[in-house]
Protein backbone atom coordinates (compact mmCIF):
# COMPACT_ATOMS: atom_id res chain seq x y z
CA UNK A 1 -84.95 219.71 -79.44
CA UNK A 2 -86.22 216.01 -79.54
CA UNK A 3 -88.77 215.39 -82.17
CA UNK A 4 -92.69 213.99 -80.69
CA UNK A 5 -92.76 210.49 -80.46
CA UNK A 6 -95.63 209.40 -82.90
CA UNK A 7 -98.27 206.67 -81.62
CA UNK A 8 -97.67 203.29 -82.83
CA UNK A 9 -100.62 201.71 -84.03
CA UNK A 10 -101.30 197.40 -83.32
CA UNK A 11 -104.01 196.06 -84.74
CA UNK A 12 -104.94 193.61 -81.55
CA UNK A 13 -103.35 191.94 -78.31
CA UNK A 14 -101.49 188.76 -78.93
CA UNK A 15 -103.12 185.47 -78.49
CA UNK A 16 -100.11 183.79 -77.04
CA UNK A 17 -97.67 185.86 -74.27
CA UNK A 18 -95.16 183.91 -73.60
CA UNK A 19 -92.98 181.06 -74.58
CA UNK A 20 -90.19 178.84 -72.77
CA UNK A 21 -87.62 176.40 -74.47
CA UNK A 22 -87.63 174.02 -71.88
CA UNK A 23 -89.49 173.93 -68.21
CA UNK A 24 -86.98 175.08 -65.55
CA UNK A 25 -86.75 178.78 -64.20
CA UNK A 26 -84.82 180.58 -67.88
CA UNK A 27 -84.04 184.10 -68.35
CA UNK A 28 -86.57 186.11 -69.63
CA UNK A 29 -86.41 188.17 -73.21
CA UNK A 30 -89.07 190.44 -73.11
CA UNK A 31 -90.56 191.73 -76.94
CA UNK A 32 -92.83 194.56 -76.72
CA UNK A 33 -96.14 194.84 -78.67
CA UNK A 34 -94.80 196.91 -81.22
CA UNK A 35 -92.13 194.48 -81.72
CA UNK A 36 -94.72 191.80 -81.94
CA UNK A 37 -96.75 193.97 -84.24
CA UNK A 38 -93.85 194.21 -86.37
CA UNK A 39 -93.20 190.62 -86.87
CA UNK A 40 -96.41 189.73 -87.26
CA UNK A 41 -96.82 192.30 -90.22
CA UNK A 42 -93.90 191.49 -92.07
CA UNK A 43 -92.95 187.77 -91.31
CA UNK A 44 -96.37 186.43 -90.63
CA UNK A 45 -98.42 188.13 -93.13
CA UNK A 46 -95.64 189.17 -95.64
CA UNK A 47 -96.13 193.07 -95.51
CA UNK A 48 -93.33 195.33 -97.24
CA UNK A 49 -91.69 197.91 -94.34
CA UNK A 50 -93.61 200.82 -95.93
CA UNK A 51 -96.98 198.67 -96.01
CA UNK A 52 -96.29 197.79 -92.21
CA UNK A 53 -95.17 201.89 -91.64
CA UNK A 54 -98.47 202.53 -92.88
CA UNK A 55 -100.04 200.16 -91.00
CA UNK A 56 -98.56 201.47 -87.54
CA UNK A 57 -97.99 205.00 -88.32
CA UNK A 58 -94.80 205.54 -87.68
CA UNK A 59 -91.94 205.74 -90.16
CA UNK A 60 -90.39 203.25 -92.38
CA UNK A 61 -87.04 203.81 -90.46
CA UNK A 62 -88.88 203.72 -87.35
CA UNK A 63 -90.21 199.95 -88.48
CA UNK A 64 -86.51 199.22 -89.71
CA UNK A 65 -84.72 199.37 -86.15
CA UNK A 66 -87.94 197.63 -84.11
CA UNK A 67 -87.45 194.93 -86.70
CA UNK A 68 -83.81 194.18 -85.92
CA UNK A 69 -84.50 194.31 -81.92
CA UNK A 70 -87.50 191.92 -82.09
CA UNK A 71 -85.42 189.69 -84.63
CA UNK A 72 -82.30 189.93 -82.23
CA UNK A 73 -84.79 188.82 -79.31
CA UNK A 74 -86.16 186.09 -81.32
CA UNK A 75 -82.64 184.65 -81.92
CA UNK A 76 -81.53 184.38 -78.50
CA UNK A 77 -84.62 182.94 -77.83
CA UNK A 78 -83.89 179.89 -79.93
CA UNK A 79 -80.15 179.93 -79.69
CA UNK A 80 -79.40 180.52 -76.51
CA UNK A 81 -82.86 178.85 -74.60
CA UNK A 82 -84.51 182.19 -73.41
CA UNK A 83 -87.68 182.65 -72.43
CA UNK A 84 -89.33 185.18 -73.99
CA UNK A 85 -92.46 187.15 -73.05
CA UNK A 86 -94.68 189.92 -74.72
CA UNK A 87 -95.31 192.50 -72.37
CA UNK A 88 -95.28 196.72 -72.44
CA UNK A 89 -94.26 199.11 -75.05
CA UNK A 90 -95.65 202.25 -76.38
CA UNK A 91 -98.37 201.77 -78.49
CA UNK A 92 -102.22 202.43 -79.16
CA UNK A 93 -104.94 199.57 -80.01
CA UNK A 94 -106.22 200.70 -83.34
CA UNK A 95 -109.86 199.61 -83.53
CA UNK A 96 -112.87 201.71 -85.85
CA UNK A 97 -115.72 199.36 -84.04
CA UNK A 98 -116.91 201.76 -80.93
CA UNK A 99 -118.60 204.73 -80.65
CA UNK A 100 -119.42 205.43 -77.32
CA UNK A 101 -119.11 209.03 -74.84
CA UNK A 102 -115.58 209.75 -73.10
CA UNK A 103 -115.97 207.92 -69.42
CA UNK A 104 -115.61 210.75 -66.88
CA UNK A 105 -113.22 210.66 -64.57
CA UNK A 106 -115.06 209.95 -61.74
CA UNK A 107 -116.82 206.91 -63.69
CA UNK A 108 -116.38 203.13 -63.65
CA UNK A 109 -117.15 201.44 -66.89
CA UNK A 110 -118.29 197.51 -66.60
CA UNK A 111 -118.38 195.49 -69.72
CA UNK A 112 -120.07 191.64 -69.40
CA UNK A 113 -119.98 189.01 -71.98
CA UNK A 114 -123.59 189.38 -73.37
CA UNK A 115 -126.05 187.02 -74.75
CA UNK A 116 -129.65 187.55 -74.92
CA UNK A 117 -129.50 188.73 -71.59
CA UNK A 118 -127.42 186.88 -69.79
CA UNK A 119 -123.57 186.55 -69.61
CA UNK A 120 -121.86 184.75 -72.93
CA UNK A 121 -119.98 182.13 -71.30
CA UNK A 122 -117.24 181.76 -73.80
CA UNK A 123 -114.78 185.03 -73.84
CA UNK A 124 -113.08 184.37 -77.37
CA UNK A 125 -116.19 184.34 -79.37
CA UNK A 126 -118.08 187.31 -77.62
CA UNK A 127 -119.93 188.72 -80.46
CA UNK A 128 -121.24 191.74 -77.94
CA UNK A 129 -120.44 193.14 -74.84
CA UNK A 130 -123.28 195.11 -72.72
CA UNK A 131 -121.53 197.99 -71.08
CA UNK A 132 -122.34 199.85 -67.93
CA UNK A 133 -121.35 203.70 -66.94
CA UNK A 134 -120.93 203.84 -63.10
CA UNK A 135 -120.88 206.86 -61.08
CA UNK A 136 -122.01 207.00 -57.09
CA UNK A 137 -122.43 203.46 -56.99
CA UNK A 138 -125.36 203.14 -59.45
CA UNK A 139 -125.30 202.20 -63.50
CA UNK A 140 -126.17 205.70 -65.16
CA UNK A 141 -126.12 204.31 -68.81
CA UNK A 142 -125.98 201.02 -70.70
CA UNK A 143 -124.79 200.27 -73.82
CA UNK A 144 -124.66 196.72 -76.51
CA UNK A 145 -121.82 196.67 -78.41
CA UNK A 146 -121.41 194.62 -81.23
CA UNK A 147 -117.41 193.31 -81.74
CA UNK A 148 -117.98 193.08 -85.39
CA UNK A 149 -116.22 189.21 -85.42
CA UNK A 150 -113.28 190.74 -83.44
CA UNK A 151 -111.64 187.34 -81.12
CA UNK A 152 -109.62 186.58 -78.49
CA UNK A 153 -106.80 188.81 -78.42
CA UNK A 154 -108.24 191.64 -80.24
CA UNK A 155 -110.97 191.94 -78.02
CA UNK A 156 -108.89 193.18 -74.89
CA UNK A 157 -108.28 196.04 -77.20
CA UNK A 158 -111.98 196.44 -78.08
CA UNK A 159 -112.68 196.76 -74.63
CA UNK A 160 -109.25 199.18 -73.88
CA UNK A 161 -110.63 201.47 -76.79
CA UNK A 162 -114.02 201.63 -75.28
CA UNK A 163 -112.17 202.74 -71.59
CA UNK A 164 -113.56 200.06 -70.08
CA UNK A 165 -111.71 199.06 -66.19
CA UNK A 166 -113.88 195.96 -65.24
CA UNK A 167 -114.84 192.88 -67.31
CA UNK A 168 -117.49 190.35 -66.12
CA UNK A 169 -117.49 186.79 -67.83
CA UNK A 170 -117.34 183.45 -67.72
CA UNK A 171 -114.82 180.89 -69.34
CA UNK A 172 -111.60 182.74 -70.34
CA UNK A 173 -108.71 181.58 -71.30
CA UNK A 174 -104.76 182.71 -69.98
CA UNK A 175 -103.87 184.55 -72.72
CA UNK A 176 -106.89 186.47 -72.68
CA UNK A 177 -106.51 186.88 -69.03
CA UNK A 178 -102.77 188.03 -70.08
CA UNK A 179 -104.21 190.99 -72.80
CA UNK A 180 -107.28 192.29 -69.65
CA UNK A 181 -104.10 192.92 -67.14
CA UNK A 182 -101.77 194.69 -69.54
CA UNK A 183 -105.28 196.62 -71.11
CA UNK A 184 -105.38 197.18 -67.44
CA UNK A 185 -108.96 195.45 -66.99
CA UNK A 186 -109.81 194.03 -63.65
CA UNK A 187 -111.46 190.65 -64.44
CA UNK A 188 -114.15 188.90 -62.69
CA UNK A 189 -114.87 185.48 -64.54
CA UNK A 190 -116.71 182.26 -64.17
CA UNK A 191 -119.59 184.14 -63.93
CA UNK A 192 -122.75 182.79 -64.88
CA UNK A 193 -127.02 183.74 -65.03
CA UNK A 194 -128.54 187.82 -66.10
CA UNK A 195 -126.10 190.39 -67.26
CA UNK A 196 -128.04 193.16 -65.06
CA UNK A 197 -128.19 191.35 -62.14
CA UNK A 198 -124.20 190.37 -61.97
CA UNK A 199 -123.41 194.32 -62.71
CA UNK A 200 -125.78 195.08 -59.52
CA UNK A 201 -124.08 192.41 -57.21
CA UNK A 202 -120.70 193.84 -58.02
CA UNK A 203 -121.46 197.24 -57.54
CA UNK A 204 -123.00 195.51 -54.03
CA UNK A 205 -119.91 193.69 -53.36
CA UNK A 206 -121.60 190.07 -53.60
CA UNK A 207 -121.07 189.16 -57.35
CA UNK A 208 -119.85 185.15 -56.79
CA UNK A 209 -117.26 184.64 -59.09
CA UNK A 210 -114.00 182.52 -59.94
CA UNK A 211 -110.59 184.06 -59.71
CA UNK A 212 -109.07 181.15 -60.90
CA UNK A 213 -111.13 180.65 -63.77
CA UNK A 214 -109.56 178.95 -66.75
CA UNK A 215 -110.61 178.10 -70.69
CA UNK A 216 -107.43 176.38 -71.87
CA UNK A 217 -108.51 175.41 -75.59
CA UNK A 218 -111.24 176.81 -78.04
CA UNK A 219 -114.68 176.28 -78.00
CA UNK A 220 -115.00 173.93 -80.51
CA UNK A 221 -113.51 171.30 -78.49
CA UNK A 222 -116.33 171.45 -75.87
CA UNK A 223 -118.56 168.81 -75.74
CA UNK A 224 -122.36 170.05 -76.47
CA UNK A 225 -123.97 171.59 -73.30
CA UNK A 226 -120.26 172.19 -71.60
CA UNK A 227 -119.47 175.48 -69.53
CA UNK A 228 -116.22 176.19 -69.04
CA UNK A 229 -117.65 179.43 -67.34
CA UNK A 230 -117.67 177.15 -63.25
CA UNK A 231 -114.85 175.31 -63.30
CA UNK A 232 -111.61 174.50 -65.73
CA UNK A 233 -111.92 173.01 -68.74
CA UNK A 234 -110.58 169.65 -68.59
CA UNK A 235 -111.29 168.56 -65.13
């Protein structure tokens, strides 16, 4: 009889999802998030295999053979001129920061960038998230959450953990965008003014927002008074 597979535990989302040798259509190599996980516990912040078994929860052997795939992937990468990508896997986001009821099944959960009452305009340093429980149309329940300094990447899985299916916001950048679709979060960005007020124009179908919205480089870099929430940074 095969044994349970155990969950494998990653800490966040990567910040960065894909990377190409050269420009010019390349085969892809695609490295899975516990793969990632793994070399970014042992190689990038010098873990032992039973620290990083720990750290996942799996077992040392398990961490053993996804070591030598991801390392194999990583070599053709920069032998051969792959592509390679960060996508799927079997894993769970492990995060200690939410406490919040099981969304019913019949429920939509909204979470919006959230600032004094209106909607945080830069993704990667959201230090809370309102969120909305949706059933029949109308917001039951609302809820601030505080992301306790989590950024960019890990925040996807924030939102994941808290089973939340629809983000509102404004500037966000790709790889962000990248961690919301495999979290399987519908994003609307480049959305600006109350919190309340965007949550009841979606749920009305008129929320204005930006499906091409784009923050390509951190917030630091944005001159004072800047918004990267209405248009793309850099234009």
């Amino acid at each position: 009889m095969p044994r349970n597979k155990r969950c494998r535990f990653i800490q966040a989302y990567p910040d960065y999802w894909s990377f190409h040798a050269e420009e010019g259509e390349k085969e892809v190599i695609f490295l899975t998030l516990e793969e990632y996980e793994v070399i970014r516990l042992l190689d990038y912040q010098g873990h032992t295999q039973a620290e990083c078994a720990e750290h996942m929860g799996v077992a040392r052997t398990t961490v053993t053979g996804m070591y030598e795939t991801a390392r194999k992937k990583l070599a053709q990468m920069l032998v051969e001129g792959k592509a390679l990508r960060i996508s799927g896997g079997d894993y769970v986001i492990q995060n200690k920061n939410i406490c919040l009821n099981k969304k019913g099944e019949e429920q939509m959960r909204i979470a919006v960038t959230y600032e004094n009452g209106q909607i945080f305009q830069h993704f990667g340093h959201t230090a809370q998230f309102k969120v909305y429980d949706v059933e029949n149309g109308a917001v039951t329940a609302s809820q601030v959450l505080d992301t306790n300094g989590s950024g960019h990447g890990a925040l996807a899985g924030f939102l994941k953990n808290a089973e939340v299916d629809t983000l509102i916001c404004g500037g966000i950048g790709g790889g962000a965008q990248m961690a919301l679709a495999e979290a399987g979060i519908k994003l609307y960005g480049g959305v600006t003014g109350p919190a309340d007020l965007a949550v009841e124009a979606l749920l009305k179908d008129r929320l204005a927002y930006n499906p091409n919205v784009r923050c390509d480089h951190h917030d630091h870099e944005h001159e004072e008074g800047h918004s990267c929430g209405n248009h793309s940074c850099g234009h």
